[in-house]
Protein backbone atom coordinates (compact mmCIF):
# COMPACT_ATOMS: atom_id res chain seq x y z
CA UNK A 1 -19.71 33.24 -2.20
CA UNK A 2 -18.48 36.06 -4.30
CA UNK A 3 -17.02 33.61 -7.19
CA UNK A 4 -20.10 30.89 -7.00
CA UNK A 5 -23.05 33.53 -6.18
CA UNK A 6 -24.21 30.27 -4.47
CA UNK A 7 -23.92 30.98 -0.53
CA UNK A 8 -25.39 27.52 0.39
CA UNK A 9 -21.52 25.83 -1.21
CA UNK A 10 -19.78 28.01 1.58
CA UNK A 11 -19.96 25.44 4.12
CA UNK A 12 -18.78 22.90 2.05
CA UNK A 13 -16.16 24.99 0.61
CA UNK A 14 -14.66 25.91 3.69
CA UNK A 15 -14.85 22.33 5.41
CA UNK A 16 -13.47 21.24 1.51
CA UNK A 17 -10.72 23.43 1.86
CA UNK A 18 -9.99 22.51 5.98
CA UNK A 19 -9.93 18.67 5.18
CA UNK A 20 -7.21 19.51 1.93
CA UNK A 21 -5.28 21.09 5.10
CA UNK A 22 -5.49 18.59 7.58
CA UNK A 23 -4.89 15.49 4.59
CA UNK A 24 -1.92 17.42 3.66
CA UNK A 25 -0.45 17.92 6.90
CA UNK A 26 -1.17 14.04 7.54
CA UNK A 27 0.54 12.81 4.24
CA UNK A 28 3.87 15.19 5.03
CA UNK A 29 4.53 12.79 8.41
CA UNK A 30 3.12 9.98 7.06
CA UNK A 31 6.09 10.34 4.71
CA UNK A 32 8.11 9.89 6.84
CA UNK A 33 7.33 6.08 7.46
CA UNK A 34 9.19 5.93 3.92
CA UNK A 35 12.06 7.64 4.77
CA UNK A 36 13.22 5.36 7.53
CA UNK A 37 11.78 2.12 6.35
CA UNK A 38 8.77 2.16 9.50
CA UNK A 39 6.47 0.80 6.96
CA UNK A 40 5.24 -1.29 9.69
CA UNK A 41 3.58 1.80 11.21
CA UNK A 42 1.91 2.71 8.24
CA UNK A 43 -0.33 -0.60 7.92
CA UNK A 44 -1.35 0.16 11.25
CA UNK A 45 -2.12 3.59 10.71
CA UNK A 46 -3.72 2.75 7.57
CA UNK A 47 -6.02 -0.32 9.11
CA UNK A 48 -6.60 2.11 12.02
CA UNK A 49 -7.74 5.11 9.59
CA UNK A 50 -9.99 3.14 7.61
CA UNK A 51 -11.83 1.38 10.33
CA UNK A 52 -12.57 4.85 12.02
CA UNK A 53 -14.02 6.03 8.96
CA UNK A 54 -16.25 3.60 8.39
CA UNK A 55 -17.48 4.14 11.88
CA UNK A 56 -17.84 7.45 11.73
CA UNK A 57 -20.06 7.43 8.51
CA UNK A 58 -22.34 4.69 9.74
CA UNK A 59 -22.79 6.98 12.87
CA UNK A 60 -23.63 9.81 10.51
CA UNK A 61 -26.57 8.28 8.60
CA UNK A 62 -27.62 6.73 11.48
CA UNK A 63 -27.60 10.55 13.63
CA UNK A 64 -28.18 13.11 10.98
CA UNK A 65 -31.04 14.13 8.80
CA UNK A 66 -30.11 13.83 4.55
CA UNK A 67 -30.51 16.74 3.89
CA UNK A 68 -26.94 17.47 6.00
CA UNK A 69 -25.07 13.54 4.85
CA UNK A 70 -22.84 16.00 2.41
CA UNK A 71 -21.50 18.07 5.24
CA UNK A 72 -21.64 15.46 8.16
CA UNK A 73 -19.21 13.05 5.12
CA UNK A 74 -17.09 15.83 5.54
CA UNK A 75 -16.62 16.89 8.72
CA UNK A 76 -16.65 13.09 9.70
CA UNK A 77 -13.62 13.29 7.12
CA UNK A 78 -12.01 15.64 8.77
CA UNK A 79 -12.26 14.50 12.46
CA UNK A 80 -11.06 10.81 11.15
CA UNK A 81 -7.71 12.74 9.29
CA UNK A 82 -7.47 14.80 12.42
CA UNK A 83 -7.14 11.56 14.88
CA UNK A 84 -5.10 9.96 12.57
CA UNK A 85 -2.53 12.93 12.35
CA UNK A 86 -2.73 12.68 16.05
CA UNK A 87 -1.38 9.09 15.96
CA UNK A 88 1.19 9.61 13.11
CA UNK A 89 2.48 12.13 15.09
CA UNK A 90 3.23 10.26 18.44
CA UNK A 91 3.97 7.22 16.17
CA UNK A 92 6.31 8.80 14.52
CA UNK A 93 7.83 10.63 17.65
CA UNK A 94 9.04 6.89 19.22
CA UNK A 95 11.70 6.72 15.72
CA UNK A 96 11.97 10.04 14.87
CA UNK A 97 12.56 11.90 18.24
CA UNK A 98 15.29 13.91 16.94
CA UNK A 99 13.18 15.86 14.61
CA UNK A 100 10.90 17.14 17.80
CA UNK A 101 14.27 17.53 19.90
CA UNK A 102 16.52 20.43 18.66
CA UNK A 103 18.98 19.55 20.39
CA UNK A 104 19.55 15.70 19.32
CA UNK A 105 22.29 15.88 17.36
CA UNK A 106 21.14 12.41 15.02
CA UNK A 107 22.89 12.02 11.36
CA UNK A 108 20.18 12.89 9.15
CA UNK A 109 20.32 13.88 5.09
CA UNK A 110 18.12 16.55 5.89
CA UNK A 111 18.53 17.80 1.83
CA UNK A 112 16.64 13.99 1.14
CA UNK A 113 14.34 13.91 3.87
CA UNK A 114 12.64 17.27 3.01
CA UNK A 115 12.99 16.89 -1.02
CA UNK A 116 11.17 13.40 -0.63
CA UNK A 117 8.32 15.40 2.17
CA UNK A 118 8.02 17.49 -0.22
CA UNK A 119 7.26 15.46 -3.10
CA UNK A 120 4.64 13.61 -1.10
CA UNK A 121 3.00 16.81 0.61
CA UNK A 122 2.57 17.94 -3.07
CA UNK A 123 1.31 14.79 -4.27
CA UNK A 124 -1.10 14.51 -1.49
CA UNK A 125 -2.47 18.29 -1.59
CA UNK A 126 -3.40 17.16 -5.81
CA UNK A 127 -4.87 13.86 -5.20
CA UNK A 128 -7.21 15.13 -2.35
CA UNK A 129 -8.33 18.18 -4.84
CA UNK A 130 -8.64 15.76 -7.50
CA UNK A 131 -11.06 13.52 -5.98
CA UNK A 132 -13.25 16.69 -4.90
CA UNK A 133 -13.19 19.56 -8.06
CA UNK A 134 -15.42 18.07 -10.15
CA UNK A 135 -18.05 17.97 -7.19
CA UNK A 136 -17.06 21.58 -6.79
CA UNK A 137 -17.10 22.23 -10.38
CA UNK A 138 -20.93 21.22 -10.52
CA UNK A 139 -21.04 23.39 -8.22
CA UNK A 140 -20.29 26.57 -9.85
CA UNK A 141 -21.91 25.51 -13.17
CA UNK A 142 -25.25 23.77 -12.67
CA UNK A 143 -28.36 25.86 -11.19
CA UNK A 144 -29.72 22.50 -9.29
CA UNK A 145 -28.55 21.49 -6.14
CA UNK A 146 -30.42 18.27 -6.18
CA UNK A 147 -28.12 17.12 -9.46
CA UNK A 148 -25.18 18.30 -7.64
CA UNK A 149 -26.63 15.76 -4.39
CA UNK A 150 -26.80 13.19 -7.05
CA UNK A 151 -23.30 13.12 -8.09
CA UNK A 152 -22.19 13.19 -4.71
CA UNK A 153 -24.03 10.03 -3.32
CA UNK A 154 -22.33 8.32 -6.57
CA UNK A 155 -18.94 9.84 -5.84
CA UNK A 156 -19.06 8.76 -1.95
CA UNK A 157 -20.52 5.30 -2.33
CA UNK A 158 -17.24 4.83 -4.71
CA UNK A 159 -14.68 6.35 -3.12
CA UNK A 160 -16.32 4.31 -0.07
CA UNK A 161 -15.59 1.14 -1.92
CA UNK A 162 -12.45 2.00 -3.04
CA UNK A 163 -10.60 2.67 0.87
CA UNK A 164 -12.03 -0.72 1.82
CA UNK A 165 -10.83 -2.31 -1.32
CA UNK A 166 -6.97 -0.20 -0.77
CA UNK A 167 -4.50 -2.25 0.89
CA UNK A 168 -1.03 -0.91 -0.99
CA UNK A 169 -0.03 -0.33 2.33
CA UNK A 170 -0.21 -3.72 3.55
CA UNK A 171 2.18 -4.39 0.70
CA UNK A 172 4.81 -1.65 1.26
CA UNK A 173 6.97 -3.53 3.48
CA UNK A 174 7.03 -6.13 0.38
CA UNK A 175 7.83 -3.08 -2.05
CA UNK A 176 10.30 -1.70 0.12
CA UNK A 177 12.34 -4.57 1.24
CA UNK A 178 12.59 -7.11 -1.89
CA UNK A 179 15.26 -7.03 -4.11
CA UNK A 180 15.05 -4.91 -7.59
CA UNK A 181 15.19 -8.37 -9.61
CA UNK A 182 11.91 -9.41 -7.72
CA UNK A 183 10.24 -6.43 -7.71
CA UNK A 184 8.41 -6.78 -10.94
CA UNK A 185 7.14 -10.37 -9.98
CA UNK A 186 6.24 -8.55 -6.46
CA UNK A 187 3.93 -6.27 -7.81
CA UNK A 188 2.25 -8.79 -10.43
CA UNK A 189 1.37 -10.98 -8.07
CA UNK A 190 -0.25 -8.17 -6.06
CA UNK A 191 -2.32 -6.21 -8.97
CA UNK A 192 -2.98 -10.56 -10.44
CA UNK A 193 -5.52 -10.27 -7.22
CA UNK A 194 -6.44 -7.19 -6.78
CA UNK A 195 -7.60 -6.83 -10.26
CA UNK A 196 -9.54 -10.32 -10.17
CA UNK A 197 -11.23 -8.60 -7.34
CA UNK A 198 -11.99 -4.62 -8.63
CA UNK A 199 -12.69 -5.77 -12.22
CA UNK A 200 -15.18 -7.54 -11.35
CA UNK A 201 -16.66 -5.46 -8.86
CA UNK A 202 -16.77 -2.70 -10.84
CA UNK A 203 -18.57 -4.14 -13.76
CA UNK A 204 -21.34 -5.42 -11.12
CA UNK A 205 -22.16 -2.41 -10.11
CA UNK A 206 -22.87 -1.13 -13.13
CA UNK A 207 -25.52 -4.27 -13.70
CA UNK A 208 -27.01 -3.58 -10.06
CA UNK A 209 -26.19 0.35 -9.90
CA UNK A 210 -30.33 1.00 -9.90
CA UNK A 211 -31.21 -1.24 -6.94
CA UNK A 212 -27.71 -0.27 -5.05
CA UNK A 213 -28.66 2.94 -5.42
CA UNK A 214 -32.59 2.10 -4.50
CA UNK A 215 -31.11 0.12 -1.17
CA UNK A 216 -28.82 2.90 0.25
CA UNK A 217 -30.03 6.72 -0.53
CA UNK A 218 -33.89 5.32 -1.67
CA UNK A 219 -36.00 6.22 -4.97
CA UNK A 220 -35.36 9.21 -5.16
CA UNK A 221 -31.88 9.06 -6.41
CA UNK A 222 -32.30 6.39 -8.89
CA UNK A 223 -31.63 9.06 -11.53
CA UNK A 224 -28.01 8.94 -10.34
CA UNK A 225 -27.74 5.32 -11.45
CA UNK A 226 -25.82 6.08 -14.97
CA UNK A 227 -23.06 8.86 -12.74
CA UNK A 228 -22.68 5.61 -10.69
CA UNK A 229 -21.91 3.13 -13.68
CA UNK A 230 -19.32 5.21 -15.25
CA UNK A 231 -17.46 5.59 -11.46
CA UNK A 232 -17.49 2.33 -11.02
CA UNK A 233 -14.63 2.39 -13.36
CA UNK A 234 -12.45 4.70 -11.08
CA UNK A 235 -12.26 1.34 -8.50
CA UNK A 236 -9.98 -0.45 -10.76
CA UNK A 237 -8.21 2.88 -11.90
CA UNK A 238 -7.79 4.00 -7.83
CA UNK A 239 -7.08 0.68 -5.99
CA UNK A 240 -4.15 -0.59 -8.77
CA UNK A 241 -3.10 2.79 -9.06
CA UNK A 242 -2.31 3.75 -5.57
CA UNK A 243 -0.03 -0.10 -5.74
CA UNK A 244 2.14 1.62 -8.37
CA UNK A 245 2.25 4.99 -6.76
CA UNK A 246 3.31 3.13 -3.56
CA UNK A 247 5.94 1.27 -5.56
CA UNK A 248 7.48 4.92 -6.12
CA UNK A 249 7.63 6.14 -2.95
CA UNK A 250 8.88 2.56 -1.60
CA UNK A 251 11.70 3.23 -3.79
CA UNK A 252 11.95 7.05 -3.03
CA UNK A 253 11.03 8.51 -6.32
CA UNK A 254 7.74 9.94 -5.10
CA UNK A 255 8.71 13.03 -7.96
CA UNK A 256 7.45 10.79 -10.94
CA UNK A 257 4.31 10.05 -9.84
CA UNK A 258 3.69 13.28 -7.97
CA UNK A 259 4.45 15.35 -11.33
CA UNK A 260 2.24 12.79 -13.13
CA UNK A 261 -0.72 13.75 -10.27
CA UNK A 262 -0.49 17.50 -11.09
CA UNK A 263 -0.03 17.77 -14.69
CA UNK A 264 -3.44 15.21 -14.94
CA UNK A 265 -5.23 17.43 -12.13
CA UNK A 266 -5.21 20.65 -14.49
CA UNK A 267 -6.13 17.85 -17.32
CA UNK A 268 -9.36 17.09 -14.77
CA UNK A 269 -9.92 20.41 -14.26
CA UNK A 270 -10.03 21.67 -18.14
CA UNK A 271 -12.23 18.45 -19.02
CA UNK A 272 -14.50 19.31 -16.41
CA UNK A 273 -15.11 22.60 -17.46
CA UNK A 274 -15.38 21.62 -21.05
CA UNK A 275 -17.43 18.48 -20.72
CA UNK A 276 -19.78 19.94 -17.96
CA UNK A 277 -20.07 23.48 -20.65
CA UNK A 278 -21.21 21.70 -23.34
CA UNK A 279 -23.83 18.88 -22.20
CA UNK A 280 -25.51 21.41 -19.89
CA UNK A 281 -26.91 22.23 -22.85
CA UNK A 282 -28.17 18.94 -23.16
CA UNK A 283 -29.62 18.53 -19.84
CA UNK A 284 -28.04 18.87 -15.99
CA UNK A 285 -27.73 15.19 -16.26
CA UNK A 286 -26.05 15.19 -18.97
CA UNK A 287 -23.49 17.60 -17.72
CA UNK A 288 -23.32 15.12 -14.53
CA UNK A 289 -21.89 12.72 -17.30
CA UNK A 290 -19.77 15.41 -18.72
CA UNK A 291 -17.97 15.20 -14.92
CA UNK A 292 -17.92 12.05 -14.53
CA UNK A 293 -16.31 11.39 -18.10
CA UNK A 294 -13.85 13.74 -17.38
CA UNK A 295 -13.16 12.50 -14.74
CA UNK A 296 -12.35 8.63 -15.87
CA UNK A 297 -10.53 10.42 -18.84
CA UNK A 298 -8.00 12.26 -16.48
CA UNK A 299 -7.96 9.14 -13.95
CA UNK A 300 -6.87 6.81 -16.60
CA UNK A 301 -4.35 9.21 -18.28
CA UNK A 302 -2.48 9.36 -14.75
CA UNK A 303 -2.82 5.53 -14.44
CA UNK A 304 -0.77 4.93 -18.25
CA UNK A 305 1.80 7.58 -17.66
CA UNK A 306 2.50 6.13 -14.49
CA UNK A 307 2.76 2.76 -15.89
CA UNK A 308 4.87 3.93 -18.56
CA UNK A 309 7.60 6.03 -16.11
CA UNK A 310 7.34 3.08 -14.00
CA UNK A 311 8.72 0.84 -17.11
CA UNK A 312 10.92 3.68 -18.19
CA UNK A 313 12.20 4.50 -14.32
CA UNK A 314 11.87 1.40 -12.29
CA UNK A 315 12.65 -1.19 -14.74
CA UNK A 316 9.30 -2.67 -13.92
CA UNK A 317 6.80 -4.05 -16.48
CA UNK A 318 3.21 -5.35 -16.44
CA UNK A 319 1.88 -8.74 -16.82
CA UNK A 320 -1.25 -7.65 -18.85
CA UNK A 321 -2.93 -11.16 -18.97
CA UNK A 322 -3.49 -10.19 -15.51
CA UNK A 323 -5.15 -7.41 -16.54
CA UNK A 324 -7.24 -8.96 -19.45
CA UNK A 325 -8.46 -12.07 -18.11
CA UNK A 326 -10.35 -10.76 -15.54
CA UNK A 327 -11.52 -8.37 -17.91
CA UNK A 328 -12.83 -10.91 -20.54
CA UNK A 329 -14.75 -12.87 -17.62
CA UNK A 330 -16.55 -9.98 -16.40
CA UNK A 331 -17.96 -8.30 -19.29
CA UNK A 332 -18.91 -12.01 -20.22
CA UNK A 333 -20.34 -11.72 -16.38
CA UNK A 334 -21.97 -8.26 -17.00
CA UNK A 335 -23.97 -9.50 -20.13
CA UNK A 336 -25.79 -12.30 -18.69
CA UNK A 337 -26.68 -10.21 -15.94
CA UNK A 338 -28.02 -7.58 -18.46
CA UNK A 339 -29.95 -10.07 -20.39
CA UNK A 340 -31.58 -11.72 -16.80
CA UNK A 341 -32.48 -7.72 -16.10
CA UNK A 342 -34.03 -7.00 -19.35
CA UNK A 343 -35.93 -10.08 -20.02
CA UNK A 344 -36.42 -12.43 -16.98
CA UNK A 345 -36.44 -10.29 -14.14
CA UNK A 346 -39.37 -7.40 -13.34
CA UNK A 347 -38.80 -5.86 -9.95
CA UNK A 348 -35.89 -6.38 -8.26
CA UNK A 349 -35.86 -7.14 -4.47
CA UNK A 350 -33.30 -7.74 -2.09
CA UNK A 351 -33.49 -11.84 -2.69
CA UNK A 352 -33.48 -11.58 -6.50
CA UNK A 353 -30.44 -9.09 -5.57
CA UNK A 354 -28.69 -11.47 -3.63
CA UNK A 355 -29.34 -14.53 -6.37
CA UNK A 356 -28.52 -12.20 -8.93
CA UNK A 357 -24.81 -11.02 -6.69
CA UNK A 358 -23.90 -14.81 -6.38
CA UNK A 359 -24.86 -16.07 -10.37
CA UNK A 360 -22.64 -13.52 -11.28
CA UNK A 361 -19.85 -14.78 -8.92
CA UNK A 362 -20.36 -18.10 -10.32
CA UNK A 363 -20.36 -17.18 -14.31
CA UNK A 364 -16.97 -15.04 -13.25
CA UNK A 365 -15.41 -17.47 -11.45
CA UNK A 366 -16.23 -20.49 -14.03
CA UNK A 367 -15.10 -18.29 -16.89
CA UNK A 368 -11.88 -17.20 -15.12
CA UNK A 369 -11.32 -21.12 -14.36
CA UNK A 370 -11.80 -21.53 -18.56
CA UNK A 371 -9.57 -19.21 -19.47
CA UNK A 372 -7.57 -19.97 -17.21
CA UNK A 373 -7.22 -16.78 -15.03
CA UNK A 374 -7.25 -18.24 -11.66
CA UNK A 375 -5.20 -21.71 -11.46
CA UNK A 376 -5.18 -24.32 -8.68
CA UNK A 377 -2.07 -22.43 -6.95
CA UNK A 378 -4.38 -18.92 -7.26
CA UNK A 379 -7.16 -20.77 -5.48
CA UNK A 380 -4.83 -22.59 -2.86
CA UNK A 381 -3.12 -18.94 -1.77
CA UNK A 382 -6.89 -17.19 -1.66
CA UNK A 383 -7.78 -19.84 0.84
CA UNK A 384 -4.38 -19.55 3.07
CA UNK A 385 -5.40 -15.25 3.35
């Protein structure tokens, strides 16, 4: 209250600051799964964390009143960490008994297990600020709640995306187990798909951001359609990110990327401020685009140091047709769905939507096919999953 001179932000300060707790207390026993090679117990965890958010956030829209979806997000947040702690906890009592038992007397390199807990408590205590100080940042700066409501239906519907689209740790026991001459091929093969799925999806949302926007919050918050098109970005950045930051910690040098995660966090934070100083000026959307900017800026900073340690480090390189190909296809994707917006189409409803969802599908998919992006195995090992 005293540093704002906002008193409405307290509540979402304090729940803010309680969910940082909770996430961090999660992440320090999730760590654990690392350290003795349960990685089994993290997919379930992870599956199990994911589908009890989504729950929990339908039942919110569905029981509260808008004005209160910011603080019912969060506190839904918090009680989905909270039960998940609860089953890390007992899951990782039936391996790890000795740590709960003072007097097991089990062989443990206690000097590794807490250098590599602490690594990851750190790591996760800077990603979960991260994803929240711009919002908080807006916060302090702009005079308008109703911008600062904007940005955060833009920020939710992608981080949303994003935890449904996450499945590094489905791929951890693959990370952790194959051998260092296969690891690079490993982790190809993995971002080859994801990124023929995120590219694309990020690049139609920025064609359809209006009428996504229009379906899910109403007219009213059509304004927030250009914050939404420039986070659409942060899907490719977050999903293939959190795949290399996995690699890391599958190969217990969580330091790298958990160095990489603070230095680009006080990157975020001086953009923000800069950015979000400046195009106020403008307007308080423009200083929405100041955030978000800085925001992709610092994102993508993280994302090429971490492929660079990763080369320097892990002896692991990128395949960056993977990355390209599905690049080419969409913005060749995104322009004929600009052009049947601008000319053709007049109002958009939920068939046109629909038509519009699966022509772009089809112009991706043929020009991946030409360029050859996806090949005849590609297609044969999407229809086996």
């Amino acid at each position: 209250i005293y540093v704002f001179k906002k008193p409405f932000l307290f509540p979402l300060l304090f729940i803010s600051g309680f969910y940082i707790f909770v996430l961090a207390i999660e992440n320090t026993y999730e760590s654990l799964f690392y350290v003795f090679k349960r990685l089994k117990g993290r997919t379930i965890k992870e599956v199990f964390k994911q589908s009890l958010r989504i729950f929990i956030t339908i039942l919110i829209f569905f029981l509260i009143a808008k004005s209160y979806y910011v603080v019912g997000v969060l506190v839904g947040l918090i009680l989905t960490n909270i039960a998940v702690l609860i089953f890390v906890l007992l899951y990782v009592r039936r391996f790890a008994f000795f740590l709960f038992d003072k007097k097991q007397k089990e062989k443990l390199d206690k000097k590794r297990v807490i250098k590599f807990l602490y690594y990851l408590l750190v790591g996760g205590v800077a990603g979960a600020i991260f994803s929240y100080v711009d919002i908080l940042m807006l916060g302090v700066l702009l005079p308008d709640t109703k911008y600062i409501g904007f940005y955060s239906a833009a920020v939710t519907l992608i981080w949303g995306l994003a935890g449904l689209l996450s499945f590094n740790s489905v791929f951890l026991p693959i990370f952790a187990q194959v051998q260092k001459k296969r690891l690079e091929y490993a982790l190809n093969m993995v971002l080859k798909y994801s990124l023929m799925l995120t590219i694309p999806i990020a690049f139609g949302i920025v064609s359809l951001s209006k009428y996504i926007l229009l379906v899910v919050y109403g007219r009213e918050y059509i304004e927030a359609a250009v914050i939404l098109s420039l986070m659409a970005f942060l899907l490719i950045e977050s999903v293939n990110g959190s795949f290399i930051i996995t690699l890391f910690s599958a190969e217990e040098k969580p330091k790298y990327a958990t160095k990489i995660g603070v230095y680009t966090l006080f990157l975020n934070i001086i953009l923000n401020f800069i950015l979000i100083s400046i195009l106020l000026n403008i307007s308080q959307l423009w200083a929405l685009i100041g955030a978000a900017t800085a925001t992709i800026i610092s994102r993508y900073v993280s994302l090429i140091f971490l492929i660079s340690i990763m080369k320097r480090k892990l002896n692991v390189k990128l395949t960056t047709a993977n990355w390209f190909k599905p690049l080419i296809a969409s913005v060749i994707m995104f322009f004929v769905l600009f052009l049947l917006n601008r000319y053709i189409v007049k109002e958009m409803t939920m068939l046109i939507g629909i038509f519009e969802i699966i022509v772009g599908i089809l112009i991706y998919l043929f020009i991946m096919l030409l360029i050859d992006g996806i090949s005849k195995k590609d297609l044969k090992r999407l229809k086996k999953t």
